[in-house]
PDB file of N, CA and C in Angstrom:
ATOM      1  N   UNK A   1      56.488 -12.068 -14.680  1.00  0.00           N
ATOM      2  CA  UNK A   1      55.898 -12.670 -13.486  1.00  0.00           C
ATOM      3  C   UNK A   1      56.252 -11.807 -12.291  1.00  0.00           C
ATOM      4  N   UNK A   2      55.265 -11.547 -11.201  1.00  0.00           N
ATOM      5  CA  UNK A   2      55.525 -10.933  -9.978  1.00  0.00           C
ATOM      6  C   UNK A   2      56.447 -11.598  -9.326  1.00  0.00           C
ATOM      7  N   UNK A   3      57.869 -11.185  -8.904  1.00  0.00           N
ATOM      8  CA  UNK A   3      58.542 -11.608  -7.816  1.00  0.00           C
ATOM      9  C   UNK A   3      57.910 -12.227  -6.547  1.00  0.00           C
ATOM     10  N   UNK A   4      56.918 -11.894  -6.180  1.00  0.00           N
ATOM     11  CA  UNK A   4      56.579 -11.731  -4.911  1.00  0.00           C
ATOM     12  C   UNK A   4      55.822 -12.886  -5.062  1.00  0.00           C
ATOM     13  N   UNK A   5      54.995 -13.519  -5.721  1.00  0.00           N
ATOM     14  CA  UNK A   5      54.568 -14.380  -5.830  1.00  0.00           C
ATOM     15  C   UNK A   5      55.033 -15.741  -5.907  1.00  0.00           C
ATOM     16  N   UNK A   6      54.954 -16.472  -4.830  1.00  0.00           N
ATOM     17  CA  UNK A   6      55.608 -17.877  -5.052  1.00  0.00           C
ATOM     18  C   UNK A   6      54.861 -18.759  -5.527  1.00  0.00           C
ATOM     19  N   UNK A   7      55.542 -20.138  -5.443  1.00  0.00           N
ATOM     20  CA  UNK A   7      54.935 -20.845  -6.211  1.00  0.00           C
ATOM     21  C   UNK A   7      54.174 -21.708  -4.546  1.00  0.00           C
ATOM     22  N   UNK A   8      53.408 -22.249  -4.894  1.00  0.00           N
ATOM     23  CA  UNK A   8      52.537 -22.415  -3.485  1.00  0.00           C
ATOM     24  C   UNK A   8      51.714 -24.406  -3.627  1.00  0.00           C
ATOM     25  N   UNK A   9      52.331 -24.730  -4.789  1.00  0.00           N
ATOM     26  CA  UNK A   9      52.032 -26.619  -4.826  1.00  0.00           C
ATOM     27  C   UNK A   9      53.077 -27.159  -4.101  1.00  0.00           C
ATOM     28  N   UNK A  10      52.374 -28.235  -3.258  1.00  0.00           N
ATOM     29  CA  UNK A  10      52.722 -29.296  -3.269  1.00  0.00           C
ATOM     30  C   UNK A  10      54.310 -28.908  -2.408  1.00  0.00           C
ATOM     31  N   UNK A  11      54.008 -28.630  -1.106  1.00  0.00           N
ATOM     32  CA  UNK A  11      54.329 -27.922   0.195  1.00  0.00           C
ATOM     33  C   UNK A  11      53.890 -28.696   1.449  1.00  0.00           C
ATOM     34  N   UNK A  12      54.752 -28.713   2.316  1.00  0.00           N
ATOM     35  CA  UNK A  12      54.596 -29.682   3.478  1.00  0.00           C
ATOM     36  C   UNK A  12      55.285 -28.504   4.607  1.00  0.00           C
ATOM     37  N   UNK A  13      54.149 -28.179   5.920  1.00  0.00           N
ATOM     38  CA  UNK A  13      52.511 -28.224   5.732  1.00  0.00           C
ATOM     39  C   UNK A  13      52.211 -27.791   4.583  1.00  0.00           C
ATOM     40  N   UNK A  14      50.665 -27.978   3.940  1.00  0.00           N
ATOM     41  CA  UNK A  14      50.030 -27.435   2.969  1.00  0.00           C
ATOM     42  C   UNK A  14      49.781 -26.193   3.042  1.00  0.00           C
ATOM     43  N   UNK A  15      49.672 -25.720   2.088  1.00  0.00           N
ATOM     44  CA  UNK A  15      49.477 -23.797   1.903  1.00  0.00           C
ATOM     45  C   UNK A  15      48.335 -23.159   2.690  1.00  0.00           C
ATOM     46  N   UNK A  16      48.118 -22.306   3.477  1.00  0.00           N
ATOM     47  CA  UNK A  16      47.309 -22.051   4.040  1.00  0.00           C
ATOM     48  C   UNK A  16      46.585 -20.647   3.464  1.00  0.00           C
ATOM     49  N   UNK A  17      45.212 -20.925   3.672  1.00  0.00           N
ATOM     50  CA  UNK A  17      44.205 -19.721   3.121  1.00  0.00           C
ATOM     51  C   UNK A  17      45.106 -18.769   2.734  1.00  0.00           C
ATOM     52  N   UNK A  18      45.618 -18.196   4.219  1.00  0.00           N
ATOM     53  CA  UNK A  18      46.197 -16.208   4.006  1.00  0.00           C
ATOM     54  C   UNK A  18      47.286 -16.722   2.913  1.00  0.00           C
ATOM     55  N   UNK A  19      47.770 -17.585   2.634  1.00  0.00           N
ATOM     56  CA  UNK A  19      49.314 -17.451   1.782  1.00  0.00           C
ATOM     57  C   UNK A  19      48.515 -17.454  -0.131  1.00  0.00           C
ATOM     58  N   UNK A  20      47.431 -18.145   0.427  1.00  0.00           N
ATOM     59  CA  UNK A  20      46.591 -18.221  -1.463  1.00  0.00           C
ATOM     60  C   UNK A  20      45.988 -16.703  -1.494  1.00  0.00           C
ATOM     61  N   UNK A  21      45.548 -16.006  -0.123  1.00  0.00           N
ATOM     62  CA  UNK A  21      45.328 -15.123  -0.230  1.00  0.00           C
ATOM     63  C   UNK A  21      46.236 -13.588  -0.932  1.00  0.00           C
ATOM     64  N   UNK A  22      47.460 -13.846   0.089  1.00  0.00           N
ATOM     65  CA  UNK A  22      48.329 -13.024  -0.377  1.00  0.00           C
ATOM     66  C   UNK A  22      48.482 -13.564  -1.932  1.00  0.00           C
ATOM     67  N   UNK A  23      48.815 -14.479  -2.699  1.00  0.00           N
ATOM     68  CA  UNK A  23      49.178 -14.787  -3.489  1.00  0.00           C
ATOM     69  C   UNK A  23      48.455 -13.779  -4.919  1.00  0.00           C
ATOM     70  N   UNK A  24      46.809 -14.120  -4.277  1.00  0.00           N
ATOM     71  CA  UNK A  24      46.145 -13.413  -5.118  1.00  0.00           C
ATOM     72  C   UNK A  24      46.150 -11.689  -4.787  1.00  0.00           C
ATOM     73  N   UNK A  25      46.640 -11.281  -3.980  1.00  0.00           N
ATOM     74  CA  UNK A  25      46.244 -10.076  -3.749  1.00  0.00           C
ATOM     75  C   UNK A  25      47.472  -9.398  -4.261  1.00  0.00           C
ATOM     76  N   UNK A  26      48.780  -9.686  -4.771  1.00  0.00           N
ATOM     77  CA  UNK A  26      49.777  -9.900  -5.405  1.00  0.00           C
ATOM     78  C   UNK A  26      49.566  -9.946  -6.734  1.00  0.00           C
ATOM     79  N   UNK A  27      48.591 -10.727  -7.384  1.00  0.00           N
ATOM     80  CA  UNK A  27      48.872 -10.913  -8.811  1.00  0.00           C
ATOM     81  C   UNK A  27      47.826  -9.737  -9.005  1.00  0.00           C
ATOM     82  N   UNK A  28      46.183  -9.622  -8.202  1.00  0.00           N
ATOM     83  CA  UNK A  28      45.499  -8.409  -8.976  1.00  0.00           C
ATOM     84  C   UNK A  28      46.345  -6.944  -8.652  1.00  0.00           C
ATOM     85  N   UNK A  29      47.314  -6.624  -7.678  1.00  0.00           N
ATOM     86  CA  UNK A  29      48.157  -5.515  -8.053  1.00  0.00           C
ATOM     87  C   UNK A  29      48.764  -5.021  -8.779  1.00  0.00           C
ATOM     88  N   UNK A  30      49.322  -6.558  -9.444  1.00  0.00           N
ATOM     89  CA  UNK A  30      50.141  -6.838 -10.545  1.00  0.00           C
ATOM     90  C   UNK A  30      49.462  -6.391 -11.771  1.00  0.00           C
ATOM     91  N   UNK A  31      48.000  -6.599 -12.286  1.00  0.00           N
ATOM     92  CA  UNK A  31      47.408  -6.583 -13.082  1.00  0.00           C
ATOM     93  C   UNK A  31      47.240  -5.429 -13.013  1.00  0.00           C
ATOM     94  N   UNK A  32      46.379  -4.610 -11.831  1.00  0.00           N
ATOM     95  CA  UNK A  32      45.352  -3.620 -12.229  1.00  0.00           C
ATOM     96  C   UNK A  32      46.630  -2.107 -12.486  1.00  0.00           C
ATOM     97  N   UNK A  33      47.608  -2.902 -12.239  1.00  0.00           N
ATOM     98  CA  UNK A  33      48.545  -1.730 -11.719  1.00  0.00           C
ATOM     99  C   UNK A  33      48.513  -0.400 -10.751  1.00  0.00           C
ATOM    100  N   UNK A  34      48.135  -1.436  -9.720  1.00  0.00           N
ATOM    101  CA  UNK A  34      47.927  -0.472  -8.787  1.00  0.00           C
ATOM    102  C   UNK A  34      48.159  -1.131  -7.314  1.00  0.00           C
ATOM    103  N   UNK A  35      48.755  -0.497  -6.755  1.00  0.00           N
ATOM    104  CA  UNK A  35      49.124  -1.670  -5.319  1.00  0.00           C
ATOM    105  C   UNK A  35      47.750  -1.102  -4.044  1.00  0.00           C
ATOM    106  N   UNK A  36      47.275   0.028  -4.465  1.00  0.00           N
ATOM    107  CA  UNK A  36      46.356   0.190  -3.820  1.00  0.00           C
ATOM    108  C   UNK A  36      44.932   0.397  -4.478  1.00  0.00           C
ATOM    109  N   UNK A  37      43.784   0.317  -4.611  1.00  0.00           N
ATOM    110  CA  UNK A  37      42.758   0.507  -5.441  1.00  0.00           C
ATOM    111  C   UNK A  37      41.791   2.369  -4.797  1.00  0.00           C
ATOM    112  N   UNK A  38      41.410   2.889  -5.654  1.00  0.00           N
ATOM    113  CA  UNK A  38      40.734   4.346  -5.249  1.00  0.00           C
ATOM    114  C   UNK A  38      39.508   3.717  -4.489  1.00  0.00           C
ATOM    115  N   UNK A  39      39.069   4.604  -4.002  1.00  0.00           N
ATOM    116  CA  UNK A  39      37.899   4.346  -3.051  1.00  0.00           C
ATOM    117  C   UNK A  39      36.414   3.823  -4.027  1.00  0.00           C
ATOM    118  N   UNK A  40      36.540   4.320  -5.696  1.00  0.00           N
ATOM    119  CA  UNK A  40      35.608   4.071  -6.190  1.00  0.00           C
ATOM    120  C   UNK A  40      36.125   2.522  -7.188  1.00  0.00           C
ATOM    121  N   UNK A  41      37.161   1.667  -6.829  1.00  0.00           N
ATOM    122  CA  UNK A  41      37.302   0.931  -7.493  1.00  0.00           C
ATOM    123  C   UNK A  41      37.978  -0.206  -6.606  1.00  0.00           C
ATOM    124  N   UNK A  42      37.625  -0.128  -5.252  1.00  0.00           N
ATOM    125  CA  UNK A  42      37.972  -0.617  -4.231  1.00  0.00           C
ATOM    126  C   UNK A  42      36.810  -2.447  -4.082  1.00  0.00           C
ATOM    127  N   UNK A  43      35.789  -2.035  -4.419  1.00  0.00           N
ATOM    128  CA  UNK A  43      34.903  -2.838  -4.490  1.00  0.00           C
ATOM    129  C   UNK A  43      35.101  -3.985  -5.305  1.00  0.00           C
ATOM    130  N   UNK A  44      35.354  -3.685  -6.768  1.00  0.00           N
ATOM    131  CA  UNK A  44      35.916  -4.434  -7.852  1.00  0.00           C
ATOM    132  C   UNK A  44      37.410  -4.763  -7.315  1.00  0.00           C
ATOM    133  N   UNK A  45      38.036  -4.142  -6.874  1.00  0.00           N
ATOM    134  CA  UNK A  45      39.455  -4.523  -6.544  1.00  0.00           C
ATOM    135  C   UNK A  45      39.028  -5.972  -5.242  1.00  0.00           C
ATOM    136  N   UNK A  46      38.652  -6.095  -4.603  1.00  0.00           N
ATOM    137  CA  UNK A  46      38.375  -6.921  -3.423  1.00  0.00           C
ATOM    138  C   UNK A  46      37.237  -7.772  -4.233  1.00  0.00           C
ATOM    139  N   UNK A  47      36.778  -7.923  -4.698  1.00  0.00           N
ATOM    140  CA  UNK A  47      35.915  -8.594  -5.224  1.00  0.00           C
ATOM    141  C   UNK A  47      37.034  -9.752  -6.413  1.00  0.00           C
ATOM    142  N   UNK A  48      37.688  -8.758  -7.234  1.00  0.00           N
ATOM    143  CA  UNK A  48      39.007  -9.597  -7.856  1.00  0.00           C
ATOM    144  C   UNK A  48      40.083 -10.839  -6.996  1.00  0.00           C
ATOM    145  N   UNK A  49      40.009 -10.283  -6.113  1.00  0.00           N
ATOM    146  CA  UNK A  49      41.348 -10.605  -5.119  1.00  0.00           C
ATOM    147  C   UNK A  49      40.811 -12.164  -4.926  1.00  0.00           C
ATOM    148  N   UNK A  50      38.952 -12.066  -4.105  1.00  0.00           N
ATOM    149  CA  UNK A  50      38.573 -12.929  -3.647  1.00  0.00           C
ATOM    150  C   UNK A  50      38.288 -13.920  -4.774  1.00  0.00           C
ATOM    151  N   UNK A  51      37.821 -13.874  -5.753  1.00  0.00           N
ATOM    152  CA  UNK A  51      37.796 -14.507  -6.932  1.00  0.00           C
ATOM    153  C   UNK A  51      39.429 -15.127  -7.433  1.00  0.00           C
ATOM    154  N   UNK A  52      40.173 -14.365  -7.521  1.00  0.00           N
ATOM    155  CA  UNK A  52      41.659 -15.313  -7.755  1.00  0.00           C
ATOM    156  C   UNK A  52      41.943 -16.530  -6.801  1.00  0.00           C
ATOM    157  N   UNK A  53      41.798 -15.440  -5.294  1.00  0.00           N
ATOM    158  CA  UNK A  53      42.137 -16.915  -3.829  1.00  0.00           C
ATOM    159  C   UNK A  53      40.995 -17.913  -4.684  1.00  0.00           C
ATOM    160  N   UNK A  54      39.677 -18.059  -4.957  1.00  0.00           N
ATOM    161  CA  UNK A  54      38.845 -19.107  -4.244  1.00  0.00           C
ATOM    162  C   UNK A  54      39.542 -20.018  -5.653  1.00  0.00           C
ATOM    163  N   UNK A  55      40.029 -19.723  -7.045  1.00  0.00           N
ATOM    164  CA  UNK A  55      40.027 -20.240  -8.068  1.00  0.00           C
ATOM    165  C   UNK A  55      41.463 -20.568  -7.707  1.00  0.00           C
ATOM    166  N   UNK A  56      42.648 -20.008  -7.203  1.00  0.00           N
ATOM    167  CA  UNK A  56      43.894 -20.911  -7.264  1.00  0.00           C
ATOM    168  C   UNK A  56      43.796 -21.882  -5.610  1.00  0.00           C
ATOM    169  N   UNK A  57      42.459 -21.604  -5.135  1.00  0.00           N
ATOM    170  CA  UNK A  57      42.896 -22.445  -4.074  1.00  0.00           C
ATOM    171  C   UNK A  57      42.329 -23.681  -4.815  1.00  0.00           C
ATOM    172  N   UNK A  58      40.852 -23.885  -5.759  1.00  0.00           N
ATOM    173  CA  UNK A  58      40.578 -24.894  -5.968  1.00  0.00           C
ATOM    174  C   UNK A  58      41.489 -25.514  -6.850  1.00  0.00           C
ATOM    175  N   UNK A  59      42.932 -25.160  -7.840  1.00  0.00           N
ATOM    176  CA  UNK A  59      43.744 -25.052  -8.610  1.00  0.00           C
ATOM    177  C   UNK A  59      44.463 -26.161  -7.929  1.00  0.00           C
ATOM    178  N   UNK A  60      45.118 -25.490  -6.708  1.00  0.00           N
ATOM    179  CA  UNK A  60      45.628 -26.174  -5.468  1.00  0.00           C
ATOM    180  C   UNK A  60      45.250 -27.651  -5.272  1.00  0.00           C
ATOM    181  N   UNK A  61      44.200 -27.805  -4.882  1.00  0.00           N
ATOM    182  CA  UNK A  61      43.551 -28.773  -4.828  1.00  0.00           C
ATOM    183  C   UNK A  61      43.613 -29.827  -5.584  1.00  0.00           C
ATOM    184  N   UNK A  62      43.785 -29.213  -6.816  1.00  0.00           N
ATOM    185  CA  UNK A  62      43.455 -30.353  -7.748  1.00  0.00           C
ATOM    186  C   UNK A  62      44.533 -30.469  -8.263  1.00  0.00           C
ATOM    187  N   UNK A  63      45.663 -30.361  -8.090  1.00  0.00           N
ATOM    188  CA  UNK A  63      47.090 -30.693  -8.321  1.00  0.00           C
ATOM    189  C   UNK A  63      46.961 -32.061  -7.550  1.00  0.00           C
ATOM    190  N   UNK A  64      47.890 -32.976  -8.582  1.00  0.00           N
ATOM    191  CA  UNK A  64      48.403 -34.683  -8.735  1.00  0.00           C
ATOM    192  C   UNK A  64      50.021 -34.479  -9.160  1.00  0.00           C
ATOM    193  N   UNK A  65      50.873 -34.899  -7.700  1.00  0.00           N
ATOM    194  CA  UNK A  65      52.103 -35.150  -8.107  1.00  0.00           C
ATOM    195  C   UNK A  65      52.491 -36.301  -7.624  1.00  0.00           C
ATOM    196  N   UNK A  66      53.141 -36.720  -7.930  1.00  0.00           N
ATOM    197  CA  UNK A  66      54.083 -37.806  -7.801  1.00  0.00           C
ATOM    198  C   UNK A  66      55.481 -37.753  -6.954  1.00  0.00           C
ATOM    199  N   UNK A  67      56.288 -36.207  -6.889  1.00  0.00           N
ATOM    200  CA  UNK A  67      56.854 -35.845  -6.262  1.00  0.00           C
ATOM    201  C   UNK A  67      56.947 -35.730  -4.921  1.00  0.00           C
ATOM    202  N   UNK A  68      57.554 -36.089  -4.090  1.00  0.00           N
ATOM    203  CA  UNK A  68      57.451 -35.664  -2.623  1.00  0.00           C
ATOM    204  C   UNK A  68      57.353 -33.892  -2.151  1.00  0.00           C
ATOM    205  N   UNK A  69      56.959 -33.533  -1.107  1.00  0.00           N
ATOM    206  CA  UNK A  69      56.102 -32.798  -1.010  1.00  0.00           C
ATOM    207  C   UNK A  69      57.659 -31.749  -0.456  1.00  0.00           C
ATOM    208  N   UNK A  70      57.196 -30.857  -0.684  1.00  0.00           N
ATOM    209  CA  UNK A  70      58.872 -29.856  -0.604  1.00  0.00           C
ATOM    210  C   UNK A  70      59.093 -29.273   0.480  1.00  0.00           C
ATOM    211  N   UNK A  71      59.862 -29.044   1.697  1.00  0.00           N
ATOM    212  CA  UNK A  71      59.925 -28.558   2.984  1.00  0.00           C
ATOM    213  C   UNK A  71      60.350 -27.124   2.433  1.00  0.00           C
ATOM    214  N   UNK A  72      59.505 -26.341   3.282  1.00  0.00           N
ATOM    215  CA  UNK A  72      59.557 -24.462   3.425  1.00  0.00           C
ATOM    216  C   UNK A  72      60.644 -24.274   4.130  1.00  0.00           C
ATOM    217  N   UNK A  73      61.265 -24.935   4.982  1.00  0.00           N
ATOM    218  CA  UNK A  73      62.461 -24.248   5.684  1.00  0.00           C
ATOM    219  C   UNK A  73      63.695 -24.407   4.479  1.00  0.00           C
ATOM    220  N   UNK A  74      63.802 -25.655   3.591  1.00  0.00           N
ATOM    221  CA  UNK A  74      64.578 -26.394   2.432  1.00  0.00           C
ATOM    222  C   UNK A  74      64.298 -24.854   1.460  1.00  0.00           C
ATOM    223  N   UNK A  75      63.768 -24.569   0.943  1.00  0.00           N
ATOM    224  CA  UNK A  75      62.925 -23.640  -0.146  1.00  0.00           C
ATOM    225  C   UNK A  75      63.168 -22.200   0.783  1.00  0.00           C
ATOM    226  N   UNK A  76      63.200 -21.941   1.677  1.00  0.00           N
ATOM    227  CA  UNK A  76      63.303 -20.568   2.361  1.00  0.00           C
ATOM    228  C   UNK A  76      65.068 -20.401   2.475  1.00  0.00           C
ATOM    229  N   UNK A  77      65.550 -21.201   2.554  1.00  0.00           N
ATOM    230  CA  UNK A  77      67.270 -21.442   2.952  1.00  0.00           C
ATOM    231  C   UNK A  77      67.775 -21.349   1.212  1.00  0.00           C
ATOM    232  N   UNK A  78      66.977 -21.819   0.102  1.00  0.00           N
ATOM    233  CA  UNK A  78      67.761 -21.769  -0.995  1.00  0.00           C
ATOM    234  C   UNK A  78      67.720 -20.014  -1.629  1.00  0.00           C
ATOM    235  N   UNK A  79      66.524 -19.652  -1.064  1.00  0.00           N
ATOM    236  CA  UNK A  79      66.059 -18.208  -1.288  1.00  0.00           C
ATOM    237  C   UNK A  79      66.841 -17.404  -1.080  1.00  0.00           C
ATOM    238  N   UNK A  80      66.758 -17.808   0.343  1.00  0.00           N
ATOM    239  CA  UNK A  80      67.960 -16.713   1.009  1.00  0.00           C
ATOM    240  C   UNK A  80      69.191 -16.616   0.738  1.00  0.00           C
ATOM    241  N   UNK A  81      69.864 -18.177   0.103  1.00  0.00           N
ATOM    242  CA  UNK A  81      70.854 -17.833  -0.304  1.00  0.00           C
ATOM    243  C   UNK A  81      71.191 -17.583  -2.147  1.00  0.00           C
ATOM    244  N   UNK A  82      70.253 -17.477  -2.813  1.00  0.00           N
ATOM    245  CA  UNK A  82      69.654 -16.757  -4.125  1.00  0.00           C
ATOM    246  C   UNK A  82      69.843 -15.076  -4.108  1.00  0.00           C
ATOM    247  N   UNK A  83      69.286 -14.872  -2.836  1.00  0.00           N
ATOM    248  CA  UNK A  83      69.017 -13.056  -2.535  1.00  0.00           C
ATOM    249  C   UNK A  83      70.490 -12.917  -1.966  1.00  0.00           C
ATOM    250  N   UNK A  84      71.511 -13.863  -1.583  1.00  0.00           N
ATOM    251  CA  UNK A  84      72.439 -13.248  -1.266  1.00  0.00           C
ATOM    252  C   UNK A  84      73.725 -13.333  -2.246  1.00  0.00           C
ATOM    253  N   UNK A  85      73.684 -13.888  -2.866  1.00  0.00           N
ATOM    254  CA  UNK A  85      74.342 -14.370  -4.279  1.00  0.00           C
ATOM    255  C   UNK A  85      74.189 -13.041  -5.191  1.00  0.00           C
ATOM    256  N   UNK A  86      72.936 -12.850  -5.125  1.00  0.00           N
ATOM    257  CA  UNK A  86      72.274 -11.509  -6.205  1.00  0.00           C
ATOM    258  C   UNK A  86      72.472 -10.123  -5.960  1.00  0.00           C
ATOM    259  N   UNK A  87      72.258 -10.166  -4.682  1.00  0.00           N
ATOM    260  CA  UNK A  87      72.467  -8.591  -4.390  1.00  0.00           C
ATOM    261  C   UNK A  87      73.981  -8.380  -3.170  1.00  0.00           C
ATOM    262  N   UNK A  88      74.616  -9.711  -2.815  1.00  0.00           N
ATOM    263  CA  UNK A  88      76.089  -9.650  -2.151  1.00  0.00           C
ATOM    264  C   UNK A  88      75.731  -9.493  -0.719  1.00  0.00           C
ATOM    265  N   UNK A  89      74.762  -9.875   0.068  1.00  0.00           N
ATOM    266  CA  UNK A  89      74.605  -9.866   1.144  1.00  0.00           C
ATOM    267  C   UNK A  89      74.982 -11.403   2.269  1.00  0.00           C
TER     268      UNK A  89
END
């Protein structure tokens, strides 16, 4: 799994476009293996990207929890102290 990619359900505020965006533009890097696409495969590369956002946003959507909804500052504070545990910072 891409590091970089979080997990993006069931978040208070709710996830916004650019973050499903990045999300996807993250995983087709991941895939095509390539963090940048050539000028002749640039088309298909952006065409991928937009196709992942529109399918994990409707993904998004259609998530049913029962759980209360998880605060980003709660989830950004456990991170940070994950990355500092790991690498001694």
């Amino acid at each position: 799994m891409c590091r970089n990619i979080r997990p993006l359900a069931n978040f208070e505020p709710p996830v916004t476009d650019e973050e499903v965006r990045a999300a996807a533009l993250q995983y087709v890097r991941k895939i095509s293996g390539s963090p940048r696409p050539s000028r002749a495969n640039a088309e298909a590369f952006d065409r991928a990207v937009a196709e992942v956002a529109e399918a994990s946003a409707r993904l998004l959507a259609a998530l049913v929890t029962t759980a209360p909804p998880r605060d980003r500052e709660v989830e950004a504070a456990r991170a940070r102290q994950r990355a500092a545990a790991r690498y001694g910072g």
